[in-house]
Structure formats: structure tokens, C-alpha cells
C-alpha atoms as a PDB file:
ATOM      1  CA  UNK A   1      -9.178  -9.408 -35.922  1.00  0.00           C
ATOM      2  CA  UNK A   2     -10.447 -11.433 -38.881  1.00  0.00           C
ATOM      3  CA  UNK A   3     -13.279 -14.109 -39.442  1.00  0.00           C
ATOM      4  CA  UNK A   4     -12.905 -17.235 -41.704  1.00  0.00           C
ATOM      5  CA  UNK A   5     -16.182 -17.440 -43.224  1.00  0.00           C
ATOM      6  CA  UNK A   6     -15.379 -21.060 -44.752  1.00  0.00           C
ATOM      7  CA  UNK A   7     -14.386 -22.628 -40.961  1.00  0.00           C
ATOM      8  CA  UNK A   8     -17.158 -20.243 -39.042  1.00  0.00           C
ATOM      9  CA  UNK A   9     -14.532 -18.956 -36.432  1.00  0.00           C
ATOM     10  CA  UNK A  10     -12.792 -15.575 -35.390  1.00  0.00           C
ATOM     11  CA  UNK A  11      -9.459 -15.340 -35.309  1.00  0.00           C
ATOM     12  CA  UNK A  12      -8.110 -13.278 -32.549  1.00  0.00           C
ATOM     13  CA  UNK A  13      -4.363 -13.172 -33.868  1.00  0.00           C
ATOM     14  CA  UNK A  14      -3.436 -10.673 -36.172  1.00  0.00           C
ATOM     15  CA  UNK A  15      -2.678 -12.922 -39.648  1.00  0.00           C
ATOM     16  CA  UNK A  16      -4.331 -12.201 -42.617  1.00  0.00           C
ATOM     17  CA  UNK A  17      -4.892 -16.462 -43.313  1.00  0.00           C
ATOM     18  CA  UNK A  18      -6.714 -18.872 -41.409  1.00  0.00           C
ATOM     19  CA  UNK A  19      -4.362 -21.090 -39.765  1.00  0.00           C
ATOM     20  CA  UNK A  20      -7.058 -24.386 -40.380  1.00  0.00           C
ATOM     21  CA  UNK A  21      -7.994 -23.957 -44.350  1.00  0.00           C
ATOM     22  CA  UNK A  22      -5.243 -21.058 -45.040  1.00  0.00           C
ATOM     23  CA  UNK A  23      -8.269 -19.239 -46.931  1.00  0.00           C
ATOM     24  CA  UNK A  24      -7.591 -15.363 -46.573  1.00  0.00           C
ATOM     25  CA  UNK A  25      -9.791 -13.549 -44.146  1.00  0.00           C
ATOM     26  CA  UNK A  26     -12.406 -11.108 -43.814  1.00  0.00           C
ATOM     27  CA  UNK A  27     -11.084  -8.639 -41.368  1.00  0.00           C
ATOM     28  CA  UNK A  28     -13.727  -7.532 -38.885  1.00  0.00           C
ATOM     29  CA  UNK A  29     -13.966  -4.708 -36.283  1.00  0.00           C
ATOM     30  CA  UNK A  30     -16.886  -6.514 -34.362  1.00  0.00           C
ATOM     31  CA  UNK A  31     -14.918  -7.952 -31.102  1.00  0.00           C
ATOM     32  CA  UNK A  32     -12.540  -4.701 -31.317  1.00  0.00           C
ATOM     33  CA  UNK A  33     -13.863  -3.376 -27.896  1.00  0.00           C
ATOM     34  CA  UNK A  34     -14.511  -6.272 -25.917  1.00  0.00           C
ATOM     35  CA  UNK A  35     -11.841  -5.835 -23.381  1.00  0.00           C
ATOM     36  CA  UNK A  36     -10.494  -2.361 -22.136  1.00  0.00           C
ATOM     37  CA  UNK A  37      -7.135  -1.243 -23.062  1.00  0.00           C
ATOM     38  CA  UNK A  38      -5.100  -0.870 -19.967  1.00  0.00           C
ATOM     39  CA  UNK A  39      -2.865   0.803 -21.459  1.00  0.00           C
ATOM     40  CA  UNK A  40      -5.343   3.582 -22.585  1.00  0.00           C
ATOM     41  CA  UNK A  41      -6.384   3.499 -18.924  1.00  0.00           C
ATOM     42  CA  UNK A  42      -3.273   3.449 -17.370  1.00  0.00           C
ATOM     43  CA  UNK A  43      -2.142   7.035 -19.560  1.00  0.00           C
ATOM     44  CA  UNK A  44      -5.677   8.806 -18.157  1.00  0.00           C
ATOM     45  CA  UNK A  45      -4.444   7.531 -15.034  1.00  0.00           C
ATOM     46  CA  UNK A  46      -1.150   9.054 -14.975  1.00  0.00           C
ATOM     47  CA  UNK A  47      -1.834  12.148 -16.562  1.00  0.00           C
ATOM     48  CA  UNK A  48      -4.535  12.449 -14.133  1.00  0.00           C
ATOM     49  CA  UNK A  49      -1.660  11.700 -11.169  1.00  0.00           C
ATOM     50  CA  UNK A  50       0.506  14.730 -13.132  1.00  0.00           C
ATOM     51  CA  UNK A  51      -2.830  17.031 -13.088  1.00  0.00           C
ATOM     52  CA  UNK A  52      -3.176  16.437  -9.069  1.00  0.00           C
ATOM     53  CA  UNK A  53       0.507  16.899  -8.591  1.00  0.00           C
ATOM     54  CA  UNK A  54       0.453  20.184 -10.439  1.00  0.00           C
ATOM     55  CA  UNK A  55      -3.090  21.430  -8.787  1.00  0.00           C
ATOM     56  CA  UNK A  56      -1.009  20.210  -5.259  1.00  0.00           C
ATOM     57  CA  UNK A  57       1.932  21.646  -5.333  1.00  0.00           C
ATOM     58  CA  UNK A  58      -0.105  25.275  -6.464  1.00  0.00           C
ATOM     59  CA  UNK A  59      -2.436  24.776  -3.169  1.00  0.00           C
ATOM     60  CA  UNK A  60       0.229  24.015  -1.105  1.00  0.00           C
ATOM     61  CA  UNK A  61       2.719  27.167  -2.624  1.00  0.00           C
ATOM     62  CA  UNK A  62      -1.315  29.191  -2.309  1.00  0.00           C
ATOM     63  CA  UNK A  63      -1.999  27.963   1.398  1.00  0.00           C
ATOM     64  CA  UNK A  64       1.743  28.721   2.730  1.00  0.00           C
ATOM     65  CA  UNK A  65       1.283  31.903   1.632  1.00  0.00           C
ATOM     66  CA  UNK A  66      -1.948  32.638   3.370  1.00  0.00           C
ATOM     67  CA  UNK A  67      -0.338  31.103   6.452  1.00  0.00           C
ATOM     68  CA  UNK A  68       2.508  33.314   6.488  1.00  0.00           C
ATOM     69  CA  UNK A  69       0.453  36.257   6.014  1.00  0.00           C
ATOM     70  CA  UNK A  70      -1.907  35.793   8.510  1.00  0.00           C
ATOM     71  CA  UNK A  71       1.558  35.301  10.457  1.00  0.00           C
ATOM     72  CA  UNK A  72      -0.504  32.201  12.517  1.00  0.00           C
ATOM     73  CA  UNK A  73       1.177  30.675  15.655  1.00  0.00           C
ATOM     74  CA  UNK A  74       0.253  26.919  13.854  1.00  0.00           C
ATOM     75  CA  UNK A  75       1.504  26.079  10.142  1.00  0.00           C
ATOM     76  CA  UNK A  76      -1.516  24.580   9.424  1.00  0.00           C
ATOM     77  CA  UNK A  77      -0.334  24.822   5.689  1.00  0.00           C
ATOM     78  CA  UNK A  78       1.883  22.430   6.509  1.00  0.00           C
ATOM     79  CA  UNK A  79      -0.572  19.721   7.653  1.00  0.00           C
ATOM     80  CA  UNK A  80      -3.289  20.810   4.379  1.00  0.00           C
ATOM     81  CA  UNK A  81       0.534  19.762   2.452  1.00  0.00           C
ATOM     82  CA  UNK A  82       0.898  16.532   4.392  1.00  0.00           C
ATOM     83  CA  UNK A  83      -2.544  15.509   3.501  1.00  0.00           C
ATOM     84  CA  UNK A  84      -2.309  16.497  -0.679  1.00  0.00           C
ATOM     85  CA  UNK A  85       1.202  14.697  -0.389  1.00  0.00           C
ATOM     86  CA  UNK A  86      -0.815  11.769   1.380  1.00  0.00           C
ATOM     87  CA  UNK A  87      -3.116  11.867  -1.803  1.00  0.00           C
ATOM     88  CA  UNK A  88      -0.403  11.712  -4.391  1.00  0.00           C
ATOM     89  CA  UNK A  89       1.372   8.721  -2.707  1.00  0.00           C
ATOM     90  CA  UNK A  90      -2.196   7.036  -2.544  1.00  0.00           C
ATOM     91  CA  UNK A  91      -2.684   7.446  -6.561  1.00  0.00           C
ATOM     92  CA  UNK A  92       1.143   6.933  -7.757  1.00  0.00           C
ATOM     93  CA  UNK A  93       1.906   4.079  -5.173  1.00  0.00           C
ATOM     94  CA  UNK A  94      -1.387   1.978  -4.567  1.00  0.00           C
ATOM     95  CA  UNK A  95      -3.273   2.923  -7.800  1.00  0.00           C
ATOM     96  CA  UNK A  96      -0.633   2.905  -9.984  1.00  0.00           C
ATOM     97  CA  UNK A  97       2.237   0.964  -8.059  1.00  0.00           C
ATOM     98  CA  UNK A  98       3.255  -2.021  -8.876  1.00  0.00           C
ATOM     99  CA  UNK A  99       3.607  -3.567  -5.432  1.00  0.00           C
ATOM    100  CA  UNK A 100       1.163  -6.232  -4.093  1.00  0.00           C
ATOM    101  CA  UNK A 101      -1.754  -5.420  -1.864  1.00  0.00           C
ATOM    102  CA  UNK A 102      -0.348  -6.267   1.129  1.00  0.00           C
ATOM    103  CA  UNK A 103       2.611  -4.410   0.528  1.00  0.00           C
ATOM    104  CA  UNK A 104       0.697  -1.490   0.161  1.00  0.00           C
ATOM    105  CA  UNK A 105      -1.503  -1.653   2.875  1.00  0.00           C
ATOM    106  CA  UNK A 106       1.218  -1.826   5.347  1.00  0.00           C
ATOM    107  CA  UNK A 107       3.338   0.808   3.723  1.00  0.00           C
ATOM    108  CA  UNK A 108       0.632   3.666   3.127  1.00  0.00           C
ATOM    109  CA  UNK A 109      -0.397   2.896   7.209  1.00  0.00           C
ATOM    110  CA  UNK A 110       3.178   3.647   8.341  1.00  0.00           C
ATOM    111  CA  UNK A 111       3.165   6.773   6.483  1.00  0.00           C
ATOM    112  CA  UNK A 112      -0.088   7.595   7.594  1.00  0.00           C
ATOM    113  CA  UNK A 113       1.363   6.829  11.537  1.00  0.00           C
ATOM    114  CA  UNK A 114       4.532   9.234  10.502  1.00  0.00           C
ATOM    115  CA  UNK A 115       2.204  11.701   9.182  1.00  0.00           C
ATOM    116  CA  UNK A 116       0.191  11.728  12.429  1.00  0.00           C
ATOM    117  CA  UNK A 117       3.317  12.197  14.202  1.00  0.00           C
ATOM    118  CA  UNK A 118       4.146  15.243  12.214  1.00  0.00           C
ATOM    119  CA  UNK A 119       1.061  16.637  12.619  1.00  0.00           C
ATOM    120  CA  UNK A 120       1.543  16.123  16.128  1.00  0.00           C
ATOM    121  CA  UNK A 121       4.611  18.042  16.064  1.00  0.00           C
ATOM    122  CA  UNK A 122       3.586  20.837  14.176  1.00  0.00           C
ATOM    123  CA  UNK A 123       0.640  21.616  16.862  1.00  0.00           C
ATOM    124  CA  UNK A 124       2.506  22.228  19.179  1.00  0.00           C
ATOM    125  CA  UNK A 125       3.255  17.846  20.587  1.00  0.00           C
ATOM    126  CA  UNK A 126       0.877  16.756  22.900  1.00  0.00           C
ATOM    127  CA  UNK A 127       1.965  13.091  22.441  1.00  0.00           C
ATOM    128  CA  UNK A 128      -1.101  11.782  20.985  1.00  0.00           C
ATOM    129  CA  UNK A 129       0.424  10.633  17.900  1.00  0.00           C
ATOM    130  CA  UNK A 130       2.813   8.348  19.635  1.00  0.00           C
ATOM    131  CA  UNK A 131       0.965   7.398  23.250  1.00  0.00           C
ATOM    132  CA  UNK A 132      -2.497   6.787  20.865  1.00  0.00           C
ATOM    133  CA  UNK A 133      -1.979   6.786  17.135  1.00  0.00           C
ATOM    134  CA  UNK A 134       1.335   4.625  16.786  1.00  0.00           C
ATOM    135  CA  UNK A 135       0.531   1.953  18.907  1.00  0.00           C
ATOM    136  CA  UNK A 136      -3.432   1.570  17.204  1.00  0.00           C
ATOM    137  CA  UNK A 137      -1.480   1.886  13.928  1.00  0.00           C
ATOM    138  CA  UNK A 138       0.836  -1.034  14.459  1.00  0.00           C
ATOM    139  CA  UNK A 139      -2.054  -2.998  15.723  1.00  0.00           C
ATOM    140  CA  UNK A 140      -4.222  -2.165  12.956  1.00  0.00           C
ATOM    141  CA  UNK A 141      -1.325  -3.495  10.877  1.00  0.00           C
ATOM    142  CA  UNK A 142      -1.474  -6.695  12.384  1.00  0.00           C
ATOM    143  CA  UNK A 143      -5.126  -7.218  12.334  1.00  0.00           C
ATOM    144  CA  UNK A 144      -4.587  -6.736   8.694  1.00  0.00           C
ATOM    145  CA  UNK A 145      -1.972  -9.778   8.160  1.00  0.00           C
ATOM    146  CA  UNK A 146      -3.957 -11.756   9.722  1.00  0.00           C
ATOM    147  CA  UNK A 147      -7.215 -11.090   7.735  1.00  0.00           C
ATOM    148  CA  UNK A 148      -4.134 -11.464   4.582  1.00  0.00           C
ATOM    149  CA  UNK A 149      -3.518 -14.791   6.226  1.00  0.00           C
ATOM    150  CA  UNK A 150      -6.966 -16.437   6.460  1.00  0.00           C
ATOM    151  CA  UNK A 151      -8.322 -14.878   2.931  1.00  0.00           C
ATOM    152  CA  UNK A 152      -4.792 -16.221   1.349  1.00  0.00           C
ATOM    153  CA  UNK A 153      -4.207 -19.408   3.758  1.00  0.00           C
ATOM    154  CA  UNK A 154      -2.818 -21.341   1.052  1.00  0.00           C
ATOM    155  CA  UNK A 155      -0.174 -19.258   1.109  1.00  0.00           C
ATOM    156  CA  UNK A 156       0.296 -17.911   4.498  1.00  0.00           C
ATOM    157  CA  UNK A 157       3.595 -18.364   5.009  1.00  0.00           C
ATOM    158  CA  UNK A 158       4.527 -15.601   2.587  1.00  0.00           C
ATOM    159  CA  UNK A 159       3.101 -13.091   5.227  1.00  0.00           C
ATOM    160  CA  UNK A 160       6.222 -14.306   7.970  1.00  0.00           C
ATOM    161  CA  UNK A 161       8.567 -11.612   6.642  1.00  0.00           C
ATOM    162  CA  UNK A 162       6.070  -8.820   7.239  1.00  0.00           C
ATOM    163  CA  UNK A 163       5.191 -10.267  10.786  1.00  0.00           C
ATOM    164  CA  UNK A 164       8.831  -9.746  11.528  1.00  0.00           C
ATOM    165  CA  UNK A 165       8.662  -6.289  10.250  1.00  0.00           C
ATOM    166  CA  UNK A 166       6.051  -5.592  12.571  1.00  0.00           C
ATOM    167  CA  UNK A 167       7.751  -7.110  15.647  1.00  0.00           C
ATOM    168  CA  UNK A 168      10.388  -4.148  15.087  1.00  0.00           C
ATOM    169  CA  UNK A 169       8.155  -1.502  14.323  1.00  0.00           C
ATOM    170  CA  UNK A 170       6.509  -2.645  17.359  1.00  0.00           C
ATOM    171  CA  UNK A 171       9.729  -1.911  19.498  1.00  0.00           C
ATOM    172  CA  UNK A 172       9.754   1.723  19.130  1.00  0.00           C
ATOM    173  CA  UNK A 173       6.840   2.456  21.291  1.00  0.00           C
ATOM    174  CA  UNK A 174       8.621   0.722  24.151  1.00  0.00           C
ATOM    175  CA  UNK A 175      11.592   2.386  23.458  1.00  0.00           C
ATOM    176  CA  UNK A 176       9.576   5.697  23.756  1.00  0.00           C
ATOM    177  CA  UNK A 177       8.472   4.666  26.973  1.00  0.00           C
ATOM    178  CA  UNK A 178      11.274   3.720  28.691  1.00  0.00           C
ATOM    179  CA  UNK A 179      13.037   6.777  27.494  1.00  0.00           C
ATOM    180  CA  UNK A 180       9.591   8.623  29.056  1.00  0.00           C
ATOM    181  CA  UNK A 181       8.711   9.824  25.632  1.00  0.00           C
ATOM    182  CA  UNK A 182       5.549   7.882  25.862  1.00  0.00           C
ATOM    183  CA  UNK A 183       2.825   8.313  28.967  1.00  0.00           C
ATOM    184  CA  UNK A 184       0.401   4.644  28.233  1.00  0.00           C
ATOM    185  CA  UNK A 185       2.348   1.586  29.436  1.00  0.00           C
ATOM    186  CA  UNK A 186      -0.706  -0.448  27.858  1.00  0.00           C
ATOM    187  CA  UNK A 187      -0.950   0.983  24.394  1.00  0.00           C
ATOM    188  CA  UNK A 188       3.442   1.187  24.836  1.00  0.00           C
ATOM    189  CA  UNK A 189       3.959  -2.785  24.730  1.00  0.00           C
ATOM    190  CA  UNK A 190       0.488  -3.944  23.547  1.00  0.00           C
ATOM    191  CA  UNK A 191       1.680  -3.511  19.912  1.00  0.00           C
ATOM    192  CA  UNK A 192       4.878  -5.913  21.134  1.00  0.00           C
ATOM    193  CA  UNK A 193       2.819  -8.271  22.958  1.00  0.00           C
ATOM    194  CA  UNK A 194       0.659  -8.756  19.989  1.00  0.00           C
ATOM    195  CA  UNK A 195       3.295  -8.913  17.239  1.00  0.00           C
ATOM    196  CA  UNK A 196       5.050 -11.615  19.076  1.00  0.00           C
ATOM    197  CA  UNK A 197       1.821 -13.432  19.517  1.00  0.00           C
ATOM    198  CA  UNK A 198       0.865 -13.848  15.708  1.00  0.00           C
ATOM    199  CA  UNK A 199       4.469 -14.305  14.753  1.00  0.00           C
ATOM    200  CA  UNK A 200       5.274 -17.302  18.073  1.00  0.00           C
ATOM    201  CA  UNK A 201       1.823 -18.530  16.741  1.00  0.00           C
ATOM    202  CA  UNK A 202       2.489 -19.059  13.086  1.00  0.00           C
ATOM    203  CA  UNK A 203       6.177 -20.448  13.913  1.00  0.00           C
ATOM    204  CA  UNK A 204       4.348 -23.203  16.340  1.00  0.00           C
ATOM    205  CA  UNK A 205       1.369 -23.577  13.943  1.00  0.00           C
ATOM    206  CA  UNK A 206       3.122 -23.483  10.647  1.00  0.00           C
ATOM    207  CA  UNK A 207       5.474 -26.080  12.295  1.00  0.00           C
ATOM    208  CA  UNK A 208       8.241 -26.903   9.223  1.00  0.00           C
ATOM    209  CA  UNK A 209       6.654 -25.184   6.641  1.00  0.00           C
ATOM    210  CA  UNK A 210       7.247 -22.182   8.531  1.00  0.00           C
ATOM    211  CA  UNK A 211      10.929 -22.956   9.644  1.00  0.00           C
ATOM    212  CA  UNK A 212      11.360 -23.685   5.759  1.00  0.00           C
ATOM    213  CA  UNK A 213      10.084 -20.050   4.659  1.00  0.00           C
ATOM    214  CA  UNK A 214      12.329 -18.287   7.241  1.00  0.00           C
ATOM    215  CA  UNK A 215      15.243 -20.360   5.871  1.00  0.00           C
ATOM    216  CA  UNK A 216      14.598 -19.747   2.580  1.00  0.00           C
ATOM    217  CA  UNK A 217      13.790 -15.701   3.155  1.00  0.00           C
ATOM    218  CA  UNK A 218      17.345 -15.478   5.013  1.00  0.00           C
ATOM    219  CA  UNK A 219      19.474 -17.998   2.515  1.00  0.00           C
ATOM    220  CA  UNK A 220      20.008 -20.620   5.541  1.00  0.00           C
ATOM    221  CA  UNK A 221      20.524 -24.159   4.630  1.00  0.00           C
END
């Protein structure tokens, strides 16, 4: 940083001239601080992600311990694990991720279905996770790409792919039904109905700029 006291400017780059008069400059501190360093930031950040993994994976090791001492019917250590795992995705994938938001909003929710599903599992399976749980999750999902949609309507069509996504995802409660895995025929093929709704909507909608993005996404001509 350096000030040219004979043109009355800063000069942000770092050059030991002015690049108007060439007169040599008087290097100043004053503006040092006006924005934050990421990259400062982004090294608290991870060593703070490397502090919770360490502190995690000593709960966990402390809490499976207890739970096989106790010699307890449930591994509830197992679900307190699932939920500091949970955590450390959270920080390393959404906070420090690279992804976009959308991306990680629909990824950390299907984890957070699976998780359920586990947990589910690990008490014993009452089917909650997959008659309740899956189903609301995959809806919630799509309520979410379509509040993506309106907030980012200039560029809607980007959010076709991930519509598609959800139409499979969607599939496997069915599946669980038919195979009598699953016990709610509504919550089973709502998540279907729905998916196929938003995505039939945006094709008719969207018109050609849709059939474009789908062409383009799958290399057709």
C-alpha cells in the first residue's frame, strides 16, 4: 500500500512508483485492515474443523465405552457418533466446501434421511424413518428447489438436473412399499407424485429453454 502525495491518491498495488507522475511513494499502513483475510479465516476455520474432529472421535471412543460397560440392550453410542459425524460433515462440507448452496442443501438432507434410517435401525426398526422421515425428507427437498427456483429465476433451469435427482430418490419409497417394507401408501408415492409435478411443470413451463438445458446436461444434439 503506498500514497502519492503529489497526485493525492492511494495506490492499492504493491509498486513502489506511482503509475501517473512515476514519483516514488510513501508507503502507508492506513487501509491495511480494511477487508478480512480469508485466508487467515479460512486456517481458524480448519484448525477449528481438526480440533472438533479430534474432541469427536475421543467422545465417541469415551461414549462406546460407557455403552459397552453398562452392557445396554440399545447402542445409543452409536447414534451420539452419528450425530458428532453429522457435525463434522456440516463444518468440512457446507462451511468449508466448496460446493454451491444448493448442492449442499440437498446433500446434507439425504444424509440426514440416511442417518434417521440408521437410527431407526439401531433402536430396534419401527419403520418410522422410512414410512415418516424419508418421504417428508424428499419433500422437504423439493420445497427447497423450488424456493432455489423463484429466488434464482433467472436461472432456473440450472435446478432441472437436481429435479431429476429427486424423481429417483423419490422411487425408493414406492419400492419399499410394494415390497411391504413401508406401511403409508400416502406418504409412499406422495414424494413421486410431487417430484413429477415440479419436474412435468418446469418441462411445460420452461418450454425450449428447458428442452435446451436437458440437451445440453446429457450431450444431445
Amino acid at each position: 500500500m503506498g500514497k502519492c502525495y503529489n497526485c493525492k491518491i492511494e495506490i492499492l498495488d504493491e509498486t513502489e512508483t506511482c503509475p501517473l507522475c512515476k514519483s516514488v511513494l510513501e508507503q502507508t499502513d492506513e487501509l491495511e485492515n480494511m477487508y478480512p483475510n480469508v485466508r487467515i479465516i479460512m486456517k481458524k476455520l480448519l484448525l477449528f474443523s481438526r480440533i472438533y474432529l479430534f474432541c469427536a472421535i475421543v467422545l465417541g471412543a469415551v461414549l462406546l465405552g460407557i455403552n459397552i460397560i453398562t452392557d445396554s440392550q440399545i447402542w445409543w453410542s452409536a447414534i451420539t457418533g452419528l450425530g458428532l459425524l453429522y457435525g463434522y460433515v456440516v463444518l468440512r462440507y457446507a462451511i468449508l466446501g466448496k460446493a454451491g448452496y444448493r448442492a449442499k442443501v440437498i446433500i446434507l438432507s439425504l444424509i440426514a434421511i440416511l442417518s434417521a434410517i440408521i437410527i431407526d435401525f439401531i433402536t430396534g426398526y419401527r419403520g418410522w424413518s422410512v414410512d415418516y422421515v424419508m418421504p417428508s425428507g424428499i419433500l422437504l427437498i423439493d420445497a427447497v428447489i423450488i424456493g432455489c427456483m423463484i429466488c434464482n429465476h433467472r436461472n432456473w433451469q440450472s435446478y432441472i438436473m437436481w429435479q431429476l435427482l429427486m424423481i429417483i430418490f423419490s422411487l425408493f419409497p414406492a419400492l419399499l412399499y410394494i415390497m411391504k417394507l413401508e406401511h403409508n401408501a400416502v406418504m409412499a408415492f406422495m414424494p413421486l407424485a410431487v417430484s413429477a409435478t415440479i419436474f412435468l411443470g418446469t418441462m411445460i413451463i420452461g418450454d425450449r429453454r428447458a428442452r435446451q438445458e436437458l440437451k445440453r446436461r446429457f450431450h444431445v444434439n
